[in-house]
Structure formats: structure tokens, C-alpha cells
N, C-alpha and C. Protein backbone atom coordinates (compact mmCIF):
# COMPACT_ATOMS: atom_id res chain seq x y z
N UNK A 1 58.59 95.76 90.91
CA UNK A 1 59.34 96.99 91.04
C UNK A 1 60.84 96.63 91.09
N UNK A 2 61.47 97.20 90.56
CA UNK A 2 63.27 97.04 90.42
C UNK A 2 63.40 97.40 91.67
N UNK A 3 64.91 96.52 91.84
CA UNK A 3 65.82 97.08 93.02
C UNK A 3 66.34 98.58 92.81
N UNK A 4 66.45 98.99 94.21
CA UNK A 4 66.87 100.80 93.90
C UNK A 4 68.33 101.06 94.20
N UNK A 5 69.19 99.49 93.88
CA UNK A 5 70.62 99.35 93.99
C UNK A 5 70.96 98.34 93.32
N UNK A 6 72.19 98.40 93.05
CA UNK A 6 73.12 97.38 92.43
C UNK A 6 73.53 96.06 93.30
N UNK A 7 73.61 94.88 92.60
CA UNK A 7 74.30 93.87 93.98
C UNK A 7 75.24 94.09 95.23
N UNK A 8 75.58 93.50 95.72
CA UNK A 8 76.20 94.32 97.04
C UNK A 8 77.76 93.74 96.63
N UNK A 9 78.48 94.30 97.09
CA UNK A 9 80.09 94.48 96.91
C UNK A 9 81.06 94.45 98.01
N UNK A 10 81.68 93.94 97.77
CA UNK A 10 83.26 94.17 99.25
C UNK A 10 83.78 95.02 98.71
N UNK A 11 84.37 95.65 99.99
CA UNK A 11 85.36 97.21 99.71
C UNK A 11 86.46 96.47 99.26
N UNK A 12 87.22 97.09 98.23
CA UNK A 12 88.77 96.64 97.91
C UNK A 12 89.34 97.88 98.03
N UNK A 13 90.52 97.43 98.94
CA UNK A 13 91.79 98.13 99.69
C UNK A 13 93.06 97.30 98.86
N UNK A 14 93.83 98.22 98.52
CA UNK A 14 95.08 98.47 97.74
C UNK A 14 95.96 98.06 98.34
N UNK A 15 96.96 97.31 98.70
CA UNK A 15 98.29 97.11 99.57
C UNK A 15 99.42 98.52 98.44
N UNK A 16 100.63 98.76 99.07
CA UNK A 16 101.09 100.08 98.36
C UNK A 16 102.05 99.20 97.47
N UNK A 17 102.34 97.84 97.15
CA UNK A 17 102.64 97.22 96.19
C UNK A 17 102.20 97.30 94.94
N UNK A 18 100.68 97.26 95.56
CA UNK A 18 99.70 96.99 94.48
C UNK A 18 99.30 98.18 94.07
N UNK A 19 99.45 99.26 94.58
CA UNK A 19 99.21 100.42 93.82
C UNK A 19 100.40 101.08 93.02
N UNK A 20 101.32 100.87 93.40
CA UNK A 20 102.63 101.48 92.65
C UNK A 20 102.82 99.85 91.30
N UNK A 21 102.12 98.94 91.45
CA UNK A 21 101.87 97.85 90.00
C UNK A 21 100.96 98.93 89.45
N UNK A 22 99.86 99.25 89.57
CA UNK A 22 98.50 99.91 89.39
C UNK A 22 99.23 101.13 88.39
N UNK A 23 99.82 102.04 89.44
CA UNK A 23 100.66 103.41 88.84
C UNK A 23 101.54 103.34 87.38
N UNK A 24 102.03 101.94 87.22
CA UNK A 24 102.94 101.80 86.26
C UNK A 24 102.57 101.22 85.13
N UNK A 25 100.67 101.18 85.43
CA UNK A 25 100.20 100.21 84.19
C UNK A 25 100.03 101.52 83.06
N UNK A 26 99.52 100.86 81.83
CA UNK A 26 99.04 101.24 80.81
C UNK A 26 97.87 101.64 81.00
N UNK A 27 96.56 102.98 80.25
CA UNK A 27 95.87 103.22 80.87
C UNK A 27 94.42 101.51 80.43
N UNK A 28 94.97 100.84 79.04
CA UNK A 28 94.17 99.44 78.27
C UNK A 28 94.48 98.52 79.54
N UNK A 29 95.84 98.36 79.92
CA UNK A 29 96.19 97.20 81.17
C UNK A 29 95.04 97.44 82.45
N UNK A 30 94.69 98.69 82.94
CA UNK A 30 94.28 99.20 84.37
C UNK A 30 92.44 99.17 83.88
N UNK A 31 92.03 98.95 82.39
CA UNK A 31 91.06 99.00 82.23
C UNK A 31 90.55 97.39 82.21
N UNK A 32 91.42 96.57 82.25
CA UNK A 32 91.20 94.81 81.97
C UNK A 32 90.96 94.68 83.45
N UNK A 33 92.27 95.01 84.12
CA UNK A 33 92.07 94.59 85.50
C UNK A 33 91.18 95.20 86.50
N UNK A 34 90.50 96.46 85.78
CA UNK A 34 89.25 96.50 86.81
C UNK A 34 88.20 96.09 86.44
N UNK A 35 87.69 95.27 85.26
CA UNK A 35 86.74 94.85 85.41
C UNK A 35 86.99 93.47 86.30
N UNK A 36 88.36 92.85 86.42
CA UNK A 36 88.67 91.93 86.80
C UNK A 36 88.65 91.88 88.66
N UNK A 37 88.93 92.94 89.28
CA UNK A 37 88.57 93.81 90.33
C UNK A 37 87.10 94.11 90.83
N UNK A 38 86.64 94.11 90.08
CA UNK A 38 84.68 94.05 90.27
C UNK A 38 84.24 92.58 90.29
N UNK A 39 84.98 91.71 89.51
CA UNK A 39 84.81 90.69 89.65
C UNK A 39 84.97 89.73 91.06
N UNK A 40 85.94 90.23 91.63
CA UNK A 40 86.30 89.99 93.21
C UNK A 40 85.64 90.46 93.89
N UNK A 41 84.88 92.20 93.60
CA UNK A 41 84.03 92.59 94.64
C UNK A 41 82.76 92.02 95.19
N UNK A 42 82.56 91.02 93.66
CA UNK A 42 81.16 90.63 93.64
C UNK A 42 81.35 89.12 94.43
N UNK A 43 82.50 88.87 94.34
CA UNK A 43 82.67 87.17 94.82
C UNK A 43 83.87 87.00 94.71
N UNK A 44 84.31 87.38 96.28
CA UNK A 44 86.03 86.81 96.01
C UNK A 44 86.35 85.45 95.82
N UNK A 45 85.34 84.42 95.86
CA UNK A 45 85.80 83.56 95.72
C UNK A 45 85.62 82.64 94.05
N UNK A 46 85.82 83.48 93.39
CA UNK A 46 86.31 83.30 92.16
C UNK A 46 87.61 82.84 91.38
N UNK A 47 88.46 83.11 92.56
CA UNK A 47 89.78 82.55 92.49
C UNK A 47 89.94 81.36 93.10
N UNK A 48 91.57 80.81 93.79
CA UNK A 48 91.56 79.80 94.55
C UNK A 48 92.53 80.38 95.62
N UNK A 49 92.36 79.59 96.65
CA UNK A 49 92.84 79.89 97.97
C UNK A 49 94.17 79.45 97.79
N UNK A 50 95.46 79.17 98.12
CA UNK A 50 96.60 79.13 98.30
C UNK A 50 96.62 78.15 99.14
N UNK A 51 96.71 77.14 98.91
CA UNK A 51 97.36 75.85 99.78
C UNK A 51 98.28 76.45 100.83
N UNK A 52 97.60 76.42 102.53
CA UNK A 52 98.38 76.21 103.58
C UNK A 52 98.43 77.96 103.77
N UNK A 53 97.34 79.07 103.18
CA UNK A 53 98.38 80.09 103.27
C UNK A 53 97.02 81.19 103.40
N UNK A 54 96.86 82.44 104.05
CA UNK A 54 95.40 83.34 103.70
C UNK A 54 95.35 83.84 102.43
N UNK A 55 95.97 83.61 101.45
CA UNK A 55 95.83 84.53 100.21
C UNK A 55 95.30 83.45 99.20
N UNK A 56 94.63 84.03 98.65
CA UNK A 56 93.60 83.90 97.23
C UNK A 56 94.30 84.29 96.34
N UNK A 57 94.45 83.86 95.14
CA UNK A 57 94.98 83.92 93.81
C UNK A 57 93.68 83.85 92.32
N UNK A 58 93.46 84.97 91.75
CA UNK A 58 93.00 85.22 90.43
C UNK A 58 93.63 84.95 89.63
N UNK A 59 93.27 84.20 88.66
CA UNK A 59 93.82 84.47 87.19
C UNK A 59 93.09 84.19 86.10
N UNK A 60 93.33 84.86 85.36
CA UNK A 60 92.26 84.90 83.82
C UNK A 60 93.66 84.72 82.65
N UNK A 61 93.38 84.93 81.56
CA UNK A 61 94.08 84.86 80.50
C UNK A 61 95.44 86.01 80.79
N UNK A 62 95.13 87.13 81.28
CA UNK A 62 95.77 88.26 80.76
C UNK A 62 96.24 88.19 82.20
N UNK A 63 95.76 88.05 83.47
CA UNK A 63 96.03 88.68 84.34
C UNK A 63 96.18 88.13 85.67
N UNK A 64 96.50 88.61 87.22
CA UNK A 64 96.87 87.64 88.25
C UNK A 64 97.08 88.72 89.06
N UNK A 65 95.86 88.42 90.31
CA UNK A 65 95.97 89.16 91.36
C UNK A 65 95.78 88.27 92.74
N UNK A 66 96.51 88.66 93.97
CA UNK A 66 97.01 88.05 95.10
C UNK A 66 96.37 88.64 95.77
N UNK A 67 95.47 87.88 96.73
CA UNK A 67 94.49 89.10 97.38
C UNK A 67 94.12 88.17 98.47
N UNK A 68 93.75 88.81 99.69
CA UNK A 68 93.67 88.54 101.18
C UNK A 68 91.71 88.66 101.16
N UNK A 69 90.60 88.17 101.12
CA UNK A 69 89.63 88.60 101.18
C UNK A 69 89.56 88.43 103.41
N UNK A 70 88.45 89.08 103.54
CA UNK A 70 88.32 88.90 105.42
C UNK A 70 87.15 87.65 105.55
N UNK A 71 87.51 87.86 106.60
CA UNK A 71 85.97 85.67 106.81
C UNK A 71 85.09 86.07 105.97
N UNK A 72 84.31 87.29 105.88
CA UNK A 72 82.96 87.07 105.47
C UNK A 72 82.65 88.19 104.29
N UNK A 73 84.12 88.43 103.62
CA UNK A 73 84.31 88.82 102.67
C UNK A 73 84.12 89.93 101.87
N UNK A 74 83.97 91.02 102.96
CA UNK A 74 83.29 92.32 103.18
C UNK A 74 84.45 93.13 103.08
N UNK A 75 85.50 93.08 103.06
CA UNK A 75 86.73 93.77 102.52
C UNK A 75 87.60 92.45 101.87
N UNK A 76 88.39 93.36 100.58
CA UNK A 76 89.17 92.26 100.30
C UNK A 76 90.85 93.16 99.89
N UNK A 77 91.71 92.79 100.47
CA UNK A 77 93.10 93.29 100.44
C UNK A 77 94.17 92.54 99.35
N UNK A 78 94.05 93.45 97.95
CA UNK A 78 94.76 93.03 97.02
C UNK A 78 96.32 93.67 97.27
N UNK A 79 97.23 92.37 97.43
CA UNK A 79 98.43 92.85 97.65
C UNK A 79 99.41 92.68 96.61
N UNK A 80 98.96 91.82 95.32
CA UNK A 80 99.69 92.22 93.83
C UNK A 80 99.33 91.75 92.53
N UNK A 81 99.30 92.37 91.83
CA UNK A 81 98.59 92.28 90.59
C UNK A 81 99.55 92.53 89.07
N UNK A 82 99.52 91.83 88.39
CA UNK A 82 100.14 91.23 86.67
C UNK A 82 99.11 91.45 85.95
N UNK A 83 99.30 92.08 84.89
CA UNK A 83 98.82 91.99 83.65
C UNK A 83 99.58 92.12 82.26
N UNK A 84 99.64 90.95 81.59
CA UNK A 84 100.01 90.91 80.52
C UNK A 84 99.72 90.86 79.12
């Protein structure tokens, strides 16, 4: 019998940096970086941690987001995001 849900996810919370980056994208730019955004929900640790520092760093070809995940990774606080 199938599962009667999808994998499980961390909440992502916006810092107001990161939403006024968000506000000023393109609607193609805001469509890269959320699949890139689901990608964190599913496993923030997809990125790398920041030498000496709490923030996590993404990056893919196009894009780069700065993000705070919590110990056990159940919220994760993106505080800025690039896409190029």
C-alpha cells in the first residue's frame, strides 16, 4: 500500500532580506530557486556549513542561498539568496 504523504520537510522561514531578493526576482529566476528551496526542505544539509560560523551555504550553477537550518533541522531560516 503507498504512503498517504509525501517525504517529510522543514518549514522554511524567509529573513525580510530574503524576501525583498525574492520580490525583485524574475518570475523564470523565483521558479529555479524554488525547486532549489525544496531541495533544502528535504535535506538542509545539501550545502556546506560555513567555517567557524551557524550558516549553511547552497550553491548550484545558477544560484546561492545563506541559510541558518535549527539542530534537528525542522525549520530552516534563509537569510539571502542570488540567482543568476
Amino acid at each position: 500500500m503507498p504512503p498517504k504523504h509525501g517525504p517529510w520537510r522543514a518549514h522554511i522561514v524567509l529573513h525580510d532580506v530574503a524576501e525583498r531578493q525574492i520580490e525583485a526576482m524574475s518570475d523564470a529566476d523565483r521558479e529555479v530557486l524554488d525547486a532549489a528551496i525544496v531541495r533544502l526542505s528535504l535535506d538542509h544539509r545539501v550545502g556546506t556549513r560555513v567555517e567557524g560560523k551557524l550558516e549553511w551555504e547552497y550553491r548550484d550553477d545558477r544560484i546561492r542561498i545563506v541559510y541558518i537550518p535549527t539542530v534537528v533541522g525542522t525549520i530552516i531560516l534563509v537569510a539571502y539568496v542570488e540567482v543568476d
